[in-house]
N, C-alpha and C. Protein backbone atom coordinates (compact mmCIF):
# COMPACT_ATOMS: atom_id res chain seq x y z
N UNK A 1 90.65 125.62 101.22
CA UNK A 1 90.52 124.94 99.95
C UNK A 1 89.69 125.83 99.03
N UNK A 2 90.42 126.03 97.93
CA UNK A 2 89.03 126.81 96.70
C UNK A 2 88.22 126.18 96.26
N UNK A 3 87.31 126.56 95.46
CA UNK A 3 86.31 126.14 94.92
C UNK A 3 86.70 125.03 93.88
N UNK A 4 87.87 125.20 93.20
CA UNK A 4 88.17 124.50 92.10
C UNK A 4 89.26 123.76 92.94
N UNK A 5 89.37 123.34 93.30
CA UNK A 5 90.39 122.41 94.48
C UNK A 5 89.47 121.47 95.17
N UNK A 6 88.28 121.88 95.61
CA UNK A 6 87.23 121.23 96.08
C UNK A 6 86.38 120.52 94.91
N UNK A 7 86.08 121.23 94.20
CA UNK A 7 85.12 120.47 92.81
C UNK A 7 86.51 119.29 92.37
N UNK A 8 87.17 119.79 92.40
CA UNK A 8 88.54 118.37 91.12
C UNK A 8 88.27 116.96 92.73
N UNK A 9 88.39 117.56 93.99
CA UNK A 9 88.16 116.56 95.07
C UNK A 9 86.88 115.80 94.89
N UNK A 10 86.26 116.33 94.72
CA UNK A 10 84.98 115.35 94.62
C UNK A 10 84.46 115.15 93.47
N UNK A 11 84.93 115.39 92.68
CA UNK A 11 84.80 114.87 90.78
C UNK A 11 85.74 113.52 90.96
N UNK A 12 87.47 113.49 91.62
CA UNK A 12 87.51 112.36 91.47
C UNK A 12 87.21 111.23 92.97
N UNK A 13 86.80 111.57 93.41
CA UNK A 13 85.75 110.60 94.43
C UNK A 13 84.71 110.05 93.88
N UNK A 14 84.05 110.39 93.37
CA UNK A 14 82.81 110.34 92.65
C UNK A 14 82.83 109.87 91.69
N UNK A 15 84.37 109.78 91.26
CA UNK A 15 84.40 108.94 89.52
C UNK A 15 85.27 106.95 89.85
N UNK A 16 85.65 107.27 91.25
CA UNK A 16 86.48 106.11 91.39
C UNK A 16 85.38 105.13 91.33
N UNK A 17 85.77 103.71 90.79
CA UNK A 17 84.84 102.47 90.37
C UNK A 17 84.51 101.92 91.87
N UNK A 18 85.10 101.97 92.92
CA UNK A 18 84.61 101.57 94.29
C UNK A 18 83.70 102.45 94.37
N UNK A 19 83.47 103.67 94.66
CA UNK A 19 82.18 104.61 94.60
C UNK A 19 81.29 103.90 93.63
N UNK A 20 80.79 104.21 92.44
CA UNK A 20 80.15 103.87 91.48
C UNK A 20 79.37 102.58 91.88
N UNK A 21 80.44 101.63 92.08
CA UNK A 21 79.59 100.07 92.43
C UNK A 21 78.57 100.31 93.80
N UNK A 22 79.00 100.76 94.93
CA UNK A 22 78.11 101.31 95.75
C UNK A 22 76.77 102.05 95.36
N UNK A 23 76.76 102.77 94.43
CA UNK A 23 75.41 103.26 93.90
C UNK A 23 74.53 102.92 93.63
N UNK A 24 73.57 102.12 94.99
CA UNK A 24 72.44 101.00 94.30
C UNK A 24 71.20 101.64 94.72
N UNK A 25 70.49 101.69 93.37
CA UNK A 25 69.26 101.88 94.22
C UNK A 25 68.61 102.19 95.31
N UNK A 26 67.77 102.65 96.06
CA UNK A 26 67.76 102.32 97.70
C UNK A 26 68.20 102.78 98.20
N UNK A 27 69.58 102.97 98.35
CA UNK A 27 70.94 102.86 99.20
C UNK A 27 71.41 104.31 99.76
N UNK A 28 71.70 104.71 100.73
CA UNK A 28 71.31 106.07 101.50
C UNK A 28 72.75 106.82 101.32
N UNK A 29 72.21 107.72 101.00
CA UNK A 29 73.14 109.25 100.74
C UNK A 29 73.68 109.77 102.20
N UNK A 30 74.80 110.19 102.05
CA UNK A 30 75.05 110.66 103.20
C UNK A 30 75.81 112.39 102.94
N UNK A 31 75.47 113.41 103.86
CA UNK A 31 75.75 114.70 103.72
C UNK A 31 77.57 114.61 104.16
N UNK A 32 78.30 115.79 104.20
CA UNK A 32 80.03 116.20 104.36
C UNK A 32 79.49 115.85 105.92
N UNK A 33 78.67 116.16 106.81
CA UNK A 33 78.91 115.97 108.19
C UNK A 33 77.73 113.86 108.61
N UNK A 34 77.92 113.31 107.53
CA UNK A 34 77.80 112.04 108.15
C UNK A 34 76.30 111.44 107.70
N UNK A 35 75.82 112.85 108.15
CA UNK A 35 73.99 112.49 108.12
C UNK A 35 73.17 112.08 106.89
N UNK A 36 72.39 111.17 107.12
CA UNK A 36 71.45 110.41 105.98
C UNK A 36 70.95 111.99 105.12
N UNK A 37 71.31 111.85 103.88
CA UNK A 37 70.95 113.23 103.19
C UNK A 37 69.62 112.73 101.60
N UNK A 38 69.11 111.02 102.12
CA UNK A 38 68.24 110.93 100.30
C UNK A 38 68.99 108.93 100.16
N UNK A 39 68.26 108.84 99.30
CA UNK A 39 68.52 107.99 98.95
C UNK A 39 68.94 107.35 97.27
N UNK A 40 69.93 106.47 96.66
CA UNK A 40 70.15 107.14 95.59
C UNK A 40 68.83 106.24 94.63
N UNK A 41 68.54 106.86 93.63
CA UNK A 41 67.46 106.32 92.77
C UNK A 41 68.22 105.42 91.66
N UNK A 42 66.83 104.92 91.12
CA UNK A 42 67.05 104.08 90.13
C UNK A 42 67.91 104.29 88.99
N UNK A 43 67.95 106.25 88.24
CA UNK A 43 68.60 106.63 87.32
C UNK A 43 69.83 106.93 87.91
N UNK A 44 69.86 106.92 89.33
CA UNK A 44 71.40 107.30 89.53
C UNK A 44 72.59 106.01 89.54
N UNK A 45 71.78 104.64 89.67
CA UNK A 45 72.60 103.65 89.64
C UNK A 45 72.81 102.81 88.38
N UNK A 46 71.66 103.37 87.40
CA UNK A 46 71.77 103.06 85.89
C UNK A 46 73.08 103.53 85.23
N UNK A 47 73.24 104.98 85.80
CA UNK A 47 74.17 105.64 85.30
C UNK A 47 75.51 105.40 85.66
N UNK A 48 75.49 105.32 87.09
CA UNK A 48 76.45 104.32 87.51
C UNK A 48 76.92 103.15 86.71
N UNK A 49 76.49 102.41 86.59
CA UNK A 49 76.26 101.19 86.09
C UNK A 49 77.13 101.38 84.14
N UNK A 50 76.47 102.54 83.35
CA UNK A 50 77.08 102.53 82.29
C UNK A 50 78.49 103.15 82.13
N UNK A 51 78.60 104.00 83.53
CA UNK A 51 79.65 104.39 83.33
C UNK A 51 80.90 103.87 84.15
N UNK A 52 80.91 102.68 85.08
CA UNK A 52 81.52 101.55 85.16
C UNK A 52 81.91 100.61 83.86
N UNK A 53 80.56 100.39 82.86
CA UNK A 53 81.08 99.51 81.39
C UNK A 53 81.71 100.71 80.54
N UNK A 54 82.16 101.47 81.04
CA UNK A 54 82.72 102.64 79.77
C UNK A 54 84.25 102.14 80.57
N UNK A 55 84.49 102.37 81.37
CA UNK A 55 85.33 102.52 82.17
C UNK A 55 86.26 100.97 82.00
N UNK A 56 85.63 99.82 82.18
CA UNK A 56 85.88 98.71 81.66
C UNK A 56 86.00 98.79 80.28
N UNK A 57 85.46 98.91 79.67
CA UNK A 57 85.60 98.78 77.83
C UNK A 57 86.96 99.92 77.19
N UNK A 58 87.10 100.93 78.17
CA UNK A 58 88.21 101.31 77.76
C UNK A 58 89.65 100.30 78.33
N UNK A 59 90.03 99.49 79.30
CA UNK A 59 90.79 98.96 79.61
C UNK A 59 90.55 97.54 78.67
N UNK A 60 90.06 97.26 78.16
CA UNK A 60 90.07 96.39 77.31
C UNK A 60 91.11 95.98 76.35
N UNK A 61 91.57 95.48 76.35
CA UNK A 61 93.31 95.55 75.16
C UNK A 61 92.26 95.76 73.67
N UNK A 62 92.99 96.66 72.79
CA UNK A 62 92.78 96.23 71.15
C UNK A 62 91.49 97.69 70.65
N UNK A 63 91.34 98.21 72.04
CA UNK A 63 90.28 99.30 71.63
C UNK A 63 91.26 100.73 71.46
N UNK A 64 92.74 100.70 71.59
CA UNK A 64 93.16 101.77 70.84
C UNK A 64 93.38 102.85 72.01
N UNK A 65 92.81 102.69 73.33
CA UNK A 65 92.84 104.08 73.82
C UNK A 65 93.60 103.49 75.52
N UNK A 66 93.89 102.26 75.60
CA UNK A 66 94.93 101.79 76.61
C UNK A 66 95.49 100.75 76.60
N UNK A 67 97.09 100.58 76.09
CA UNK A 67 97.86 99.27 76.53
C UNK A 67 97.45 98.49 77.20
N UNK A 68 97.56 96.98 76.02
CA UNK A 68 97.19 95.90 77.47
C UNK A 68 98.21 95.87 78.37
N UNK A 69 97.64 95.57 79.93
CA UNK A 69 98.37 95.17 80.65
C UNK A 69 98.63 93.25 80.90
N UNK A 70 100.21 93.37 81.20
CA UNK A 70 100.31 91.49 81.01
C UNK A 70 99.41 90.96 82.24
N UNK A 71 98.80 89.96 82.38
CA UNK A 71 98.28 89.10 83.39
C UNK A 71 99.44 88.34 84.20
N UNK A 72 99.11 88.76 85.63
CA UNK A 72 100.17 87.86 86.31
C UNK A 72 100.51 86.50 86.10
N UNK A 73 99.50 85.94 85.11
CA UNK A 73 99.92 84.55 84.47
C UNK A 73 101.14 84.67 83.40
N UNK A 74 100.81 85.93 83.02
CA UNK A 74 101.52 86.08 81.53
C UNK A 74 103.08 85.98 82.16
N UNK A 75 103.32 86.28 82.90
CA UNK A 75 104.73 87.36 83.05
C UNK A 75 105.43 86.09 83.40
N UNK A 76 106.94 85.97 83.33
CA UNK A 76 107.65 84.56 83.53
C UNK A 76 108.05 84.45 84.73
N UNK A 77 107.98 82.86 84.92
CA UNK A 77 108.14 83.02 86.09
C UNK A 77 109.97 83.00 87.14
N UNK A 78 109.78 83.35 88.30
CA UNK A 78 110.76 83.81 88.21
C UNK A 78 111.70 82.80 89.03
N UNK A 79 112.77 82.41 89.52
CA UNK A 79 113.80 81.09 89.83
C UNK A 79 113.70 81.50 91.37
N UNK A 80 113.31 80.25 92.37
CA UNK A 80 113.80 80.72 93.56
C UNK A 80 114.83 80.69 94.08
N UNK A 81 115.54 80.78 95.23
CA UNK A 81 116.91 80.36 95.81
C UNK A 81 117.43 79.86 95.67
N UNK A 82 117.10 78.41 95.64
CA UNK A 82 117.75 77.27 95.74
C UNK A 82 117.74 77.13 94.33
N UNK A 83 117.24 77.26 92.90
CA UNK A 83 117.61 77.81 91.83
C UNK A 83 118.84 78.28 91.47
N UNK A 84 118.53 79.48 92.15
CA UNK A 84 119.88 80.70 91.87
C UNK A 84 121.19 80.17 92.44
N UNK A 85 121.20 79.46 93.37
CA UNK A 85 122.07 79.12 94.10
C UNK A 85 122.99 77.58 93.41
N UNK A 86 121.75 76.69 92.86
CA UNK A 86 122.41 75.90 92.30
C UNK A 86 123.33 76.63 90.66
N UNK A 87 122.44 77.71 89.87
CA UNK A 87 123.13 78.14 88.94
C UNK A 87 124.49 78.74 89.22
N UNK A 88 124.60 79.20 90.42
CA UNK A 88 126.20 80.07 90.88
C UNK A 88 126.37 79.11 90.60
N UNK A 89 126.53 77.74 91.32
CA UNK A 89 127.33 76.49 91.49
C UNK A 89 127.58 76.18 90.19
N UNK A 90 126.56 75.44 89.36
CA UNK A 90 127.36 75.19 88.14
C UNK A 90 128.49 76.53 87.37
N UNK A 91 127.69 77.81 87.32
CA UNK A 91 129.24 78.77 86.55
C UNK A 91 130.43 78.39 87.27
N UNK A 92 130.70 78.45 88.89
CA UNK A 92 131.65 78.28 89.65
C UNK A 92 132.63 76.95 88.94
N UNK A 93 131.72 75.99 88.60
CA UNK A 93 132.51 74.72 88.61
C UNK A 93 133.08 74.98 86.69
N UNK A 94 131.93 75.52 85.87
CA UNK A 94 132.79 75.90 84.55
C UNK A 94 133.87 76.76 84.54
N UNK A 95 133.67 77.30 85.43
CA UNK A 95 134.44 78.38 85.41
C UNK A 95 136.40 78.24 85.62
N UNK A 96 135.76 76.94 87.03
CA UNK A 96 136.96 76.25 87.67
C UNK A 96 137.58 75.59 86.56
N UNK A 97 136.40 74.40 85.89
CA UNK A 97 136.97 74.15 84.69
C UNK A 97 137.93 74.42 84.00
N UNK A 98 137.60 75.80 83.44
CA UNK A 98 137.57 75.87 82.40
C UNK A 98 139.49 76.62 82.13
N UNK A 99 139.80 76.86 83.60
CA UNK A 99 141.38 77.12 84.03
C UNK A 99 142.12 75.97 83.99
């Protein structure tokens, strides 16, 4: 792995919002081979912290820099089987009709 193959790897590890929320205070660092390496501080979970509400405030609908996405409420809903099955039936019978 190069250097710049390795830095883009752990730039986006380090930027995902599951990481970030983990960053509390207190809360123990760990080195590439496992071991307790520090613990993270107060400014490291502040920062955390604002750059989680950046991260949120850009997904926000109406701020210009990402499409809302619909809410699974939004979206219609959709006919089950026994639905679909009664609609064949009625075309079938217009249909029969309609000869």
């Amino acid at each position: 792995m190069t250097p710049v193959e390795l830095a883009n790897a752990l730039r986006a590890y380090v930027s995902n919002p599951v990481y970030r929320r983990q960053l509390l205070a207190g809360a123990w660092r760990y080195d590439l081979d496992g071991n307790v390496a520090g613990t993270v501080t107060a400014a490291e979970e502040g920062d955390a912290r604002r750059k989680l509400a950046d991260i949120r405030a850009r997904k926000q609908p109406g701020n210009g820099k990402q499409p809302p996405v619909a809410k699974v409420s939004e979206q219609p809903k959709r006919d089950g089987l026994a639905a679909l099955k009664a609609a064949a039936q009625r075309r079938k019978s217009e249909t029969a009709s309609a000869v």
